[in-house]
N, C-alpha and C. Protein backbone atom coordinates (compact mmCIF):
# COMPACT_ATOMS: atom_id res chain seq x y z
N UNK A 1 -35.77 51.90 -59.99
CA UNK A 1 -37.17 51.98 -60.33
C UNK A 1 -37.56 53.46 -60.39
N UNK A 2 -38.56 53.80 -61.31
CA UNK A 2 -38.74 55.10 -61.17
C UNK A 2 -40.09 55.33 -61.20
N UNK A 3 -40.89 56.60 -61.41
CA UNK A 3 -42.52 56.57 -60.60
C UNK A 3 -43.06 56.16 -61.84
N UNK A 4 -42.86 55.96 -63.07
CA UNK A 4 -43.83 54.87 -63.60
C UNK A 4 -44.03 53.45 -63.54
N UNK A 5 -42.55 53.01 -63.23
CA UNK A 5 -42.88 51.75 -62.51
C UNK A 5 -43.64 51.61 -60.79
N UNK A 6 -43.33 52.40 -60.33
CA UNK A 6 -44.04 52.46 -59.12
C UNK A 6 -45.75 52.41 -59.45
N UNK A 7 -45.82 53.28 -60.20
CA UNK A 7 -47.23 53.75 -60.17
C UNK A 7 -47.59 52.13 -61.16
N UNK A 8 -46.65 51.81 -61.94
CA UNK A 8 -47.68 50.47 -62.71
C UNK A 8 -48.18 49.44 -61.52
N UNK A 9 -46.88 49.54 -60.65
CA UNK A 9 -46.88 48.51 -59.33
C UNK A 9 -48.06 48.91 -58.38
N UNK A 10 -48.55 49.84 -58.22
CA UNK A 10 -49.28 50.11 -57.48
C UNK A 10 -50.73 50.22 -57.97
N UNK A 11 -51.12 50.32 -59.05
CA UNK A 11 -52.12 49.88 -60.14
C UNK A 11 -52.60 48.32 -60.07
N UNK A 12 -51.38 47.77 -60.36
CA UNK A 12 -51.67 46.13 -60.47
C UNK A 12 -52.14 46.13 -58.84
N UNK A 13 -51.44 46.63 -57.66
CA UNK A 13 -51.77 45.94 -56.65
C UNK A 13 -53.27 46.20 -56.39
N UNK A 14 -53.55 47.82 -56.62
CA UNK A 14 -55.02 48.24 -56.12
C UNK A 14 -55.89 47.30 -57.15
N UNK A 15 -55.50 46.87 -58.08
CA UNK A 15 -56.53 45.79 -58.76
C UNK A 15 -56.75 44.93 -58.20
N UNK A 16 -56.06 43.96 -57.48
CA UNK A 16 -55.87 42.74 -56.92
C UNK A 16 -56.81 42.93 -55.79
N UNK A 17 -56.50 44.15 -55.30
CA UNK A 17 -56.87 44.37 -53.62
C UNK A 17 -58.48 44.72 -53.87
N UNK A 18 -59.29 45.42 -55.01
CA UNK A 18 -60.01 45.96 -55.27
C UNK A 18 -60.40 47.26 -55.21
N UNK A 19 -58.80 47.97 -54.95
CA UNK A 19 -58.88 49.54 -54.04
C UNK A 19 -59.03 50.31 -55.44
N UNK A 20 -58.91 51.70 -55.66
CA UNK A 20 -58.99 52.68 -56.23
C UNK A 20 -57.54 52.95 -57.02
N UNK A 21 -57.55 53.08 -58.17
CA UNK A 21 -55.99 53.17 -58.63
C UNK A 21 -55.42 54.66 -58.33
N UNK A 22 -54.37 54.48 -57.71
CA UNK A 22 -53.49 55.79 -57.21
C UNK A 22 -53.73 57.02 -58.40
N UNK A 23 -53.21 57.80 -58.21
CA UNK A 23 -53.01 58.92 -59.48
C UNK A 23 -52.03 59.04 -60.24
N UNK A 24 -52.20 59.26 -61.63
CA UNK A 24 -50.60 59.38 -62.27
C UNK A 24 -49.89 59.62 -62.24
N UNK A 25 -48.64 59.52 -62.18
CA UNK A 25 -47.47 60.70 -61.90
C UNK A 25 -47.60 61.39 -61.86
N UNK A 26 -47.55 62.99 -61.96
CA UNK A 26 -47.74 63.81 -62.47
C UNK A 26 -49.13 64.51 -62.46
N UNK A 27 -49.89 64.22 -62.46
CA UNK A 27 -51.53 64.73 -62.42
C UNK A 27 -51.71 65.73 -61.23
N UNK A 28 -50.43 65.32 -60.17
CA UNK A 28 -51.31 67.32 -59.22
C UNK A 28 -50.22 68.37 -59.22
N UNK A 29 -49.09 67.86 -60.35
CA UNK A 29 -48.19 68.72 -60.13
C UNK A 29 -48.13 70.60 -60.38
N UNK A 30 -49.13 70.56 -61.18
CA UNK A 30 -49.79 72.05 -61.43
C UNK A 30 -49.64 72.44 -60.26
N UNK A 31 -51.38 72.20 -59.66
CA UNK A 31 -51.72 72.57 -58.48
C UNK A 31 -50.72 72.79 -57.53
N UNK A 32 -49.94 71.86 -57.10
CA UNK A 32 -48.62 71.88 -55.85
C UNK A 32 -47.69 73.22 -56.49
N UNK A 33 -47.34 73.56 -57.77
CA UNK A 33 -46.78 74.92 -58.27
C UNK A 33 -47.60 75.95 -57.99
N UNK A 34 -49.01 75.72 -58.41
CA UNK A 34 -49.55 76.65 -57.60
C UNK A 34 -49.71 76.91 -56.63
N UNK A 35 -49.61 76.27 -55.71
CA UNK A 35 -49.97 76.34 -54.22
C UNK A 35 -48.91 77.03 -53.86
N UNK A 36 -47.34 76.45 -54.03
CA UNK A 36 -45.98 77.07 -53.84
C UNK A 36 -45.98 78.72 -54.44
N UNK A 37 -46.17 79.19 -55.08
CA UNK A 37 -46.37 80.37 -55.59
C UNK A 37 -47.59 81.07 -55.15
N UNK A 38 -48.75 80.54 -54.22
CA UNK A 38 -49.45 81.27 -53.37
C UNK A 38 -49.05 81.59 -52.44
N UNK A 39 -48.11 80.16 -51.52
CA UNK A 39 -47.79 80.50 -50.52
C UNK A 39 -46.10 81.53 -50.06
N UNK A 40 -45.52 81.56 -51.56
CA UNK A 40 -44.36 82.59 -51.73
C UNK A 40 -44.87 83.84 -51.58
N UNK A 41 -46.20 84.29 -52.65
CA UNK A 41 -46.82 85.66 -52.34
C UNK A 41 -47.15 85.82 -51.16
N UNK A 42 -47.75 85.41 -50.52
CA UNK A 42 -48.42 85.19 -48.88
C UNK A 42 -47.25 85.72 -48.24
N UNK A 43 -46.08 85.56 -48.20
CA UNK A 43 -45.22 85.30 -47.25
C UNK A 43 -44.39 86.87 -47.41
N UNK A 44 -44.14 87.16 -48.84
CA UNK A 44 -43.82 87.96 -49.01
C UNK A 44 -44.61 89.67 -48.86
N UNK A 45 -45.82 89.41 -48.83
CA UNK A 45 -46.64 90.57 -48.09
C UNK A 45 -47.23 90.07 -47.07
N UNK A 46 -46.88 89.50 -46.02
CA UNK A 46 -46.24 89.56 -44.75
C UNK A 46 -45.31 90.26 -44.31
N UNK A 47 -44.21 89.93 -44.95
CA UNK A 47 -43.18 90.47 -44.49
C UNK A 47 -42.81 92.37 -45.27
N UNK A 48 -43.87 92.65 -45.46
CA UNK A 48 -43.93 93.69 -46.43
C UNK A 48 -43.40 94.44 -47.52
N UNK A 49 -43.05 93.01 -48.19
CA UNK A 49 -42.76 93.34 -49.22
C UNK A 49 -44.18 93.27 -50.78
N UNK A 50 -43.69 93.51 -51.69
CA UNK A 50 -44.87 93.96 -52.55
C UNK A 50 -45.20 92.05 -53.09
N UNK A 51 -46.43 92.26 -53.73
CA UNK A 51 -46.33 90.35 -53.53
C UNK A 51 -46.17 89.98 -55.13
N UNK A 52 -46.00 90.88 -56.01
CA UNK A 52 -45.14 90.53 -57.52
C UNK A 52 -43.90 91.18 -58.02
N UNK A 53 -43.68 91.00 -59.15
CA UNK A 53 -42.67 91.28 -59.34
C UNK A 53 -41.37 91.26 -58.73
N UNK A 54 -40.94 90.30 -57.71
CA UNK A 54 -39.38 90.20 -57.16
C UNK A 54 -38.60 89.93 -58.36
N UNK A 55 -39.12 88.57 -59.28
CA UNK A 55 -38.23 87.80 -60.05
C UNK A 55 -37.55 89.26 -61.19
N UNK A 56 -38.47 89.95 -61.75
CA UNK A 56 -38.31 91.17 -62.33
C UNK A 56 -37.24 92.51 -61.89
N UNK A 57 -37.71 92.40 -60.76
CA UNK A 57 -36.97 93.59 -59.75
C UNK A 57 -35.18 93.17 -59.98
N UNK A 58 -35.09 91.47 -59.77
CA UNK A 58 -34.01 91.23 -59.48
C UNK A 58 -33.12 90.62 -60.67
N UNK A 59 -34.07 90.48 -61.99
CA UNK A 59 -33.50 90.89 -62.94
C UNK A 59 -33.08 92.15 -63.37
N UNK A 60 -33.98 92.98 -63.48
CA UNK A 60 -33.63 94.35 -63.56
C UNK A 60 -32.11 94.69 -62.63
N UNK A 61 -31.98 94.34 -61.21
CA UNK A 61 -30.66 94.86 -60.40
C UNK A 61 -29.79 93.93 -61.28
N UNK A 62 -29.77 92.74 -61.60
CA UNK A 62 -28.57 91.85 -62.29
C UNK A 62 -28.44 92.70 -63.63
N UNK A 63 -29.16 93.11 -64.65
CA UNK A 63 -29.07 93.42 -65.47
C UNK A 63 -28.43 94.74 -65.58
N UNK A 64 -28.45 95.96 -64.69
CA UNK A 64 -28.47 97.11 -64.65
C UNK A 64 -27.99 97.62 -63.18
N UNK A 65 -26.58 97.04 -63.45
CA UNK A 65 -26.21 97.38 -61.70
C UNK A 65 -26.19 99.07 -61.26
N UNK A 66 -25.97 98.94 -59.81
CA UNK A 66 -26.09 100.88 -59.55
C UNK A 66 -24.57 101.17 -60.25
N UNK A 67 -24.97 102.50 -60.83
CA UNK A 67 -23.50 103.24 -61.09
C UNK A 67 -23.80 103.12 -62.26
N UNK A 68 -23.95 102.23 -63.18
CA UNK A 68 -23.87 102.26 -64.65
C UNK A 68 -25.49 102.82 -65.45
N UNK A 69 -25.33 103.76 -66.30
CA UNK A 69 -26.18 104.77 -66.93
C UNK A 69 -26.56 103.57 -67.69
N UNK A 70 -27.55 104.06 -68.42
CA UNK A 70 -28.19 103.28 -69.68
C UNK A 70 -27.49 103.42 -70.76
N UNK A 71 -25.90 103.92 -70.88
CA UNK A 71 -25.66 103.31 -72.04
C UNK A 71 -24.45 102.66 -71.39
N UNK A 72 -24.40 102.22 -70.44
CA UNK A 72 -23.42 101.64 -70.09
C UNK A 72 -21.93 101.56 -69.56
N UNK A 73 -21.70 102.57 -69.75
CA UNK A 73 -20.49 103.05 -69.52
C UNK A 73 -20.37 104.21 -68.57
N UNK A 74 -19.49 105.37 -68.76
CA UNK A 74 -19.52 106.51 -68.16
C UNK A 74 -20.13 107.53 -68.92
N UNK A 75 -20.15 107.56 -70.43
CA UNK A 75 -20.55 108.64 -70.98
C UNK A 75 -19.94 109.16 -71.94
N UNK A 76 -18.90 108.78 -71.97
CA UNK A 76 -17.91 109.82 -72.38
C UNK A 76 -17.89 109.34 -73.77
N UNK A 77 -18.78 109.12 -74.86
CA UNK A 77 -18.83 108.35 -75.83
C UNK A 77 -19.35 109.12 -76.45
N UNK A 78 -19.81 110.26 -75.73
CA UNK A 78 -21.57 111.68 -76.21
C UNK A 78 -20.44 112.48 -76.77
N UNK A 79 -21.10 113.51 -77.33
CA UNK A 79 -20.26 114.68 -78.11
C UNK A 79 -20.11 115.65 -77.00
């Protein structure tokens, strides 16, 4: 079973019962991303670090390890 059958099941029942129909699948999943990404910044200037750019920072180190120049190599390619 998966949460649209759940959620149909739980629809039909709050009908029966006269309760309030649950929420859609999906309908607070924004919010809960947002919340998770407030509470990542939060945590991270706590601990004093800066509260953007990690994902960037740590592309940048994957992309551009120490030792290697911007053209990539040693150099020795220049006149």
């Amino acid at each position: 079973m998966n949460a649209l059958h759940q959620y149909l099941f739980d629809t039909h029942r709050a009908a029966r019962l006269g309760e309030p129909a649950p929420p859609a699948p999906g309908t607070h999943d924004v919010a809960v991303f947002r919340a998770v990404r407030d509470h990542r910044r939060f945590e991270r200037v706590v601990a004093g670090h800066p509260a953007r750019g990690a994902v960037h920072a740590a592309l940048h180190r994957w992309l551009h390890p120490a030792g290697q120049g911007l053209s990539g190599g040693s150099g020795s390619d220049r006149p």
